[in-house]
Each structure stands twice: as C-alpha cells, then as structure tokens.
N, C-alpha and C. Protein backbone atom coordinates (compact mmCIF):
# COMPACT_ATOMS: atom_id res chain seq x y z
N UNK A 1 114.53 110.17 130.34
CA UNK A 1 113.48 109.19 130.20
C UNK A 1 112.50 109.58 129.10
N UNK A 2 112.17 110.70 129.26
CA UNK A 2 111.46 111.57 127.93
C UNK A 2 112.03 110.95 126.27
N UNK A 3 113.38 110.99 126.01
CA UNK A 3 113.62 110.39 125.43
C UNK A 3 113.38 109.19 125.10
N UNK A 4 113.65 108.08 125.81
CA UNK A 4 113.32 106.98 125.66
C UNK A 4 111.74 106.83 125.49
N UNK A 5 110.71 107.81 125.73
CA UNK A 5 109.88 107.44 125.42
C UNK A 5 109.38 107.81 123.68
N UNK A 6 110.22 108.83 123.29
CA UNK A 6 109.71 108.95 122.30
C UNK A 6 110.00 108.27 121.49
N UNK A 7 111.89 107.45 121.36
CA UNK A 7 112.26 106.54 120.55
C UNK A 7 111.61 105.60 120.97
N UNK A 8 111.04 104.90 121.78
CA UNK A 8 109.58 103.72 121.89
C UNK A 8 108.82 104.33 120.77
N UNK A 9 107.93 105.35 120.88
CA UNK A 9 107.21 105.89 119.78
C UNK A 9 107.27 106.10 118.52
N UNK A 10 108.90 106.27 118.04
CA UNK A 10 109.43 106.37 116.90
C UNK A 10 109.35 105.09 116.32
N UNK A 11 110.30 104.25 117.12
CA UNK A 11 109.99 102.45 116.84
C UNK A 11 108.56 102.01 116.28
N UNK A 12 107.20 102.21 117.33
CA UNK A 12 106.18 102.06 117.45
C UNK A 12 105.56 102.45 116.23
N UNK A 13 105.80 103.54 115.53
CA UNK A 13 105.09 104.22 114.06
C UNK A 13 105.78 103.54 113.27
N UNK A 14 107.65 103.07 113.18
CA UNK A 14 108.11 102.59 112.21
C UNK A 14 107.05 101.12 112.12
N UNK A 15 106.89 100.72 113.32
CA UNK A 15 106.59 98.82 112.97
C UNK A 15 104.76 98.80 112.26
N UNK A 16 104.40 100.10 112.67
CA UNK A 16 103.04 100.58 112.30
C UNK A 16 103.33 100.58 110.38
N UNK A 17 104.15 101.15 110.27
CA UNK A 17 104.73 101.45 108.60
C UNK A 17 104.93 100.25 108.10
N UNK A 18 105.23 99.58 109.00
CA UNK A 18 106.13 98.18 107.97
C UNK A 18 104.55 97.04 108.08
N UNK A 19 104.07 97.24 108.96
CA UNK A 19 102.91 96.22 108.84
C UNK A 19 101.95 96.50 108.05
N UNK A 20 102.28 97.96 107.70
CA UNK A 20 100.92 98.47 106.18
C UNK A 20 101.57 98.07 105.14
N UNK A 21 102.44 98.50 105.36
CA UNK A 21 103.61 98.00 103.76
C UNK A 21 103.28 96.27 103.70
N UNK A 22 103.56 95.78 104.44
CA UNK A 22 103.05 94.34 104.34
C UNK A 22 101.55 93.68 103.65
N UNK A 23 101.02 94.34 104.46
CA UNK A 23 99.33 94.63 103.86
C UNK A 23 99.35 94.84 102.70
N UNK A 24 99.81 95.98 102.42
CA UNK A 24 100.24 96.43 100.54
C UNK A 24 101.01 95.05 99.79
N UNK A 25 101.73 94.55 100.41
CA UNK A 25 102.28 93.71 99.36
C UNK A 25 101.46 92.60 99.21
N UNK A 26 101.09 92.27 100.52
CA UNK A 26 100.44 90.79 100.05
C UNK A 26 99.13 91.15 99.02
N UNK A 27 98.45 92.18 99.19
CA UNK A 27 97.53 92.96 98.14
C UNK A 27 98.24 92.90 96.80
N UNK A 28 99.53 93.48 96.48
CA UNK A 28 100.39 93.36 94.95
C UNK A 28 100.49 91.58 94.90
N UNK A 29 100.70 91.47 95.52
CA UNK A 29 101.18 89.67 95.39
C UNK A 29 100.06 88.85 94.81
N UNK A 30 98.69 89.23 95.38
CA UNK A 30 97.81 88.61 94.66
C UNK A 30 97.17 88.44 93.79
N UNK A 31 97.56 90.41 93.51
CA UNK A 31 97.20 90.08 91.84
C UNK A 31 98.13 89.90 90.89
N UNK A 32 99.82 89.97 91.47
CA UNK A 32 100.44 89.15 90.54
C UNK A 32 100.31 87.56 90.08
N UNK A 33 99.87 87.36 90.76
CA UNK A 33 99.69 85.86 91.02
C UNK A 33 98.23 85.49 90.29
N UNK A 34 97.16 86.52 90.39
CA UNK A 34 96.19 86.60 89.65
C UNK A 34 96.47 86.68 87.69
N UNK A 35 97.72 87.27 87.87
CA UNK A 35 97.92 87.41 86.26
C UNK A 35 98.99 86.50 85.80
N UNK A 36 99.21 85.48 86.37
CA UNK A 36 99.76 84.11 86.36
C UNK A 36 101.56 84.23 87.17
N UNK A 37 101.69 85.55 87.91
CA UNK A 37 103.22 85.28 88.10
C UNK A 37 103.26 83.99 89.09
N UNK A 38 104.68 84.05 89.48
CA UNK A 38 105.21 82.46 90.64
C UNK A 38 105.93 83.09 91.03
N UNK A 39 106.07 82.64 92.72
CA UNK A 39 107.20 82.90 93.59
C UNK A 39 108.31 82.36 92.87
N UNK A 40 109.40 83.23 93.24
CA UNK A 40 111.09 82.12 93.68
C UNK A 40 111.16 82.76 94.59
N UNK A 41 111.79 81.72 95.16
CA UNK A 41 112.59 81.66 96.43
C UNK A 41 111.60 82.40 97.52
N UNK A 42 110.56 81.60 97.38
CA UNK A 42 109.64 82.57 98.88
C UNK A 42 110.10 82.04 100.11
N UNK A 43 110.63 80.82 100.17
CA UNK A 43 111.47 80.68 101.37
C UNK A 43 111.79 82.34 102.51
N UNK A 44 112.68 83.22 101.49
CA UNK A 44 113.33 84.18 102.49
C UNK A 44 112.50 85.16 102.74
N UNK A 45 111.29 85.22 102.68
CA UNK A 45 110.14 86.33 103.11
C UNK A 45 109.81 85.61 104.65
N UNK A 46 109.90 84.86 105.11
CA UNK A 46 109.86 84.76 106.77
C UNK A 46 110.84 85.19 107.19
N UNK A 47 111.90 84.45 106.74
CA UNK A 47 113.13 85.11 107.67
C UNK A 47 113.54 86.77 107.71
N UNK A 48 112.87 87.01 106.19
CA UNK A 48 113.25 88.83 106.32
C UNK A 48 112.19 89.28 107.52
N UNK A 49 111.23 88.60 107.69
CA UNK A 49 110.00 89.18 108.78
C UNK A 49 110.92 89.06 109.74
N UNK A 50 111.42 87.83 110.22
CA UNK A 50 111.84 87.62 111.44
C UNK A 50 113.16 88.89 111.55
N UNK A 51 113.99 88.73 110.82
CA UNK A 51 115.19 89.85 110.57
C UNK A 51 114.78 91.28 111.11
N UNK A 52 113.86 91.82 110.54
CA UNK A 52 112.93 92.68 110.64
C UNK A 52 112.42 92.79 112.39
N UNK A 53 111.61 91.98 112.39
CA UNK A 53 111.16 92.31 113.97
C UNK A 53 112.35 92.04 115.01
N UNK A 54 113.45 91.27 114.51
CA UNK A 54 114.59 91.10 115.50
C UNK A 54 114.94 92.48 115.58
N UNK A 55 115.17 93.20 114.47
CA UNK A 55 116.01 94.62 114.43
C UNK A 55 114.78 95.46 115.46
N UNK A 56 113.86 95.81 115.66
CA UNK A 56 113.15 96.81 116.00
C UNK A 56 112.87 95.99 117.45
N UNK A 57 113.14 95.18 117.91
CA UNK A 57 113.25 94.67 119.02
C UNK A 57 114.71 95.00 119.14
N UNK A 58 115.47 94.46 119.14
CA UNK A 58 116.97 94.57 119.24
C UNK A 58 117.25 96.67 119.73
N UNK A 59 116.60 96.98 118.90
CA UNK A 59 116.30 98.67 119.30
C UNK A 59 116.41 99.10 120.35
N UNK A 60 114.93 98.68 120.68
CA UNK A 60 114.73 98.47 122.13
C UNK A 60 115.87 98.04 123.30
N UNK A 61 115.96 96.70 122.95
CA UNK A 61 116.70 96.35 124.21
C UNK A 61 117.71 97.17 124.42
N UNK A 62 118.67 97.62 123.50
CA UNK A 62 119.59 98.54 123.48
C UNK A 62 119.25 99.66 124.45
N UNK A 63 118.43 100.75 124.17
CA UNK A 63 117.92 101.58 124.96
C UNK A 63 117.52 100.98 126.33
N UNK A 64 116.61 99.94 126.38
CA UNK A 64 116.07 99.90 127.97
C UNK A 64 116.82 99.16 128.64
N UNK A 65 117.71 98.05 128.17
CA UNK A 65 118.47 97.09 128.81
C UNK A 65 119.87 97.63 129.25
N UNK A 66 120.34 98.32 128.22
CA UNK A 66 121.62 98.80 127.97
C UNK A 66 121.70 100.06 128.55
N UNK A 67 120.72 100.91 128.77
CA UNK A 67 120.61 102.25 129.27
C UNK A 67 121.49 103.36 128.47
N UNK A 68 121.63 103.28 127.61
CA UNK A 68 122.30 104.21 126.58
C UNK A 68 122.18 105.46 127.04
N UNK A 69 123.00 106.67 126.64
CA UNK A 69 122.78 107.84 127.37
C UNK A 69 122.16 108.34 125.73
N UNK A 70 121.56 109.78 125.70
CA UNK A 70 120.93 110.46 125.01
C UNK A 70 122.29 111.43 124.67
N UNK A 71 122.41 111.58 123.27
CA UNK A 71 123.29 112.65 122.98
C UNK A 71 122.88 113.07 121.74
N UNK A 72 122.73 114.34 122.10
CA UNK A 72 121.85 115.39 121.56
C UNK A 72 122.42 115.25 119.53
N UNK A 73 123.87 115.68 119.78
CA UNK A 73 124.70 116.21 118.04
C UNK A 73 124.61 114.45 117.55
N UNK A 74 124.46 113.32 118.03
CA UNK A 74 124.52 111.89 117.09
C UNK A 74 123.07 111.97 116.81
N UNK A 75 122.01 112.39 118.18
CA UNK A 75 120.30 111.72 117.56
C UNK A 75 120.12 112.83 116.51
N UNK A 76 120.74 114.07 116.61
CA UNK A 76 120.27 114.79 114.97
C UNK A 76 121.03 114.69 114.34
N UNK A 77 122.04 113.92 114.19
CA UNK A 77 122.67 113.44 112.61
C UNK A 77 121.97 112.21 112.42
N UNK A 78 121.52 110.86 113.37
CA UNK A 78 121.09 110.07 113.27
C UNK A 78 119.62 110.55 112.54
N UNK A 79 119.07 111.26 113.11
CA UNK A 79 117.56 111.82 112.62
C UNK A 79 117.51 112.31 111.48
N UNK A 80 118.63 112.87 110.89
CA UNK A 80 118.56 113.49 109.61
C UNK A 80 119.27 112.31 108.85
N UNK A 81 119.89 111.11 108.92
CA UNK A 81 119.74 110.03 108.01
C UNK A 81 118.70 109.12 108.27
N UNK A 82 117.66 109.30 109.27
CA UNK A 82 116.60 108.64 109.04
C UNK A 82 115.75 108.96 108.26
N UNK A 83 116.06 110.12 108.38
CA UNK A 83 114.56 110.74 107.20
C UNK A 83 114.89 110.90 105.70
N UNK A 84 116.14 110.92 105.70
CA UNK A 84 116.87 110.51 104.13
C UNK A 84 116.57 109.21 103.75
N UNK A 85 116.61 108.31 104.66
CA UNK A 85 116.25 107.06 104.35
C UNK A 85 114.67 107.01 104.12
N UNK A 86 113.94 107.22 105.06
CA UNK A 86 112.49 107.26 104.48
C UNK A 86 112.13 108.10 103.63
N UNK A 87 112.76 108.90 103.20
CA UNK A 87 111.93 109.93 102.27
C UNK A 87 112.45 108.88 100.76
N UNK A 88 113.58 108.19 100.91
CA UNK A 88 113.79 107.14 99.19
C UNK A 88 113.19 106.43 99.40
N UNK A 89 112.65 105.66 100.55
CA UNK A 89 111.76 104.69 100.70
C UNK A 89 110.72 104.86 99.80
C-alpha cells in the first residue's frame, strides 16, 4: 500500500509539473502573439489537455482499480526511464 501511495505522489508532482509548464506557455504565447505571431491549428491544444489528464488518470485507475502488484526489478527500470525522460524534457 506504501507503494501505491507514493506512485499517487509521483502522479501528483508530475500533474503539479505539467500545470506550471502550462502557466509558462500561455505566458510564451502571449508574447508571441504580442509580436504579431497566429495560431494554427489551436484546435488540438484541448484535446492534448484532455489526452493528458486522461493518461495521469488512467494511471491511477490502473493501480487502484486494477490492483497491480508492486515489482521491485520493472519499477527501477521503469524509474530509471522516467528520469531519462524528464531530465530531456
């Protein structure tokens, strides 16, 4: 259960990350837009939100619905391509 609480927590800081990053863009966005740029295709910036919060929900359910067991040698290979991934981020 320990587990599961910390991947809640892990989740919890990622969606914390992505809602500053958001903050940040709409901040870049306005002053592109201040120096005359234009959207295309802004259409798919909701649906990537929605995509987005489906995945980090979808997370979840997996773990609490699904009851997944904890195995130790996948969450540290999994953990060490997470942090490969955020560190190019």
């Amino acid at each position: 259960m320990v587990t599961c609480w910390i991947f809640t927590g892990l989740v919890l800081l990622l969606t914390l990350q992505r809602l500053l990053e958001l903050r940040l863009s709409r901040r870049h966005e306005a002053i592109i837009r201040a120096w005359g740029g234009r959207d295309v295709d802004a259409w798919q910036v909701p649906l990537m939100m929605v995509l987005h919060a489906g995945w980090f929900i979808a997370m979840l359910v997996e773990v609490y619905a699904l009851r997944r067991p904890f195995i130790p040698a996948l969450s540290l290979l999994v953990l060490v391509i997470f942090a490969t991934g955020q560190s190019l981020r």
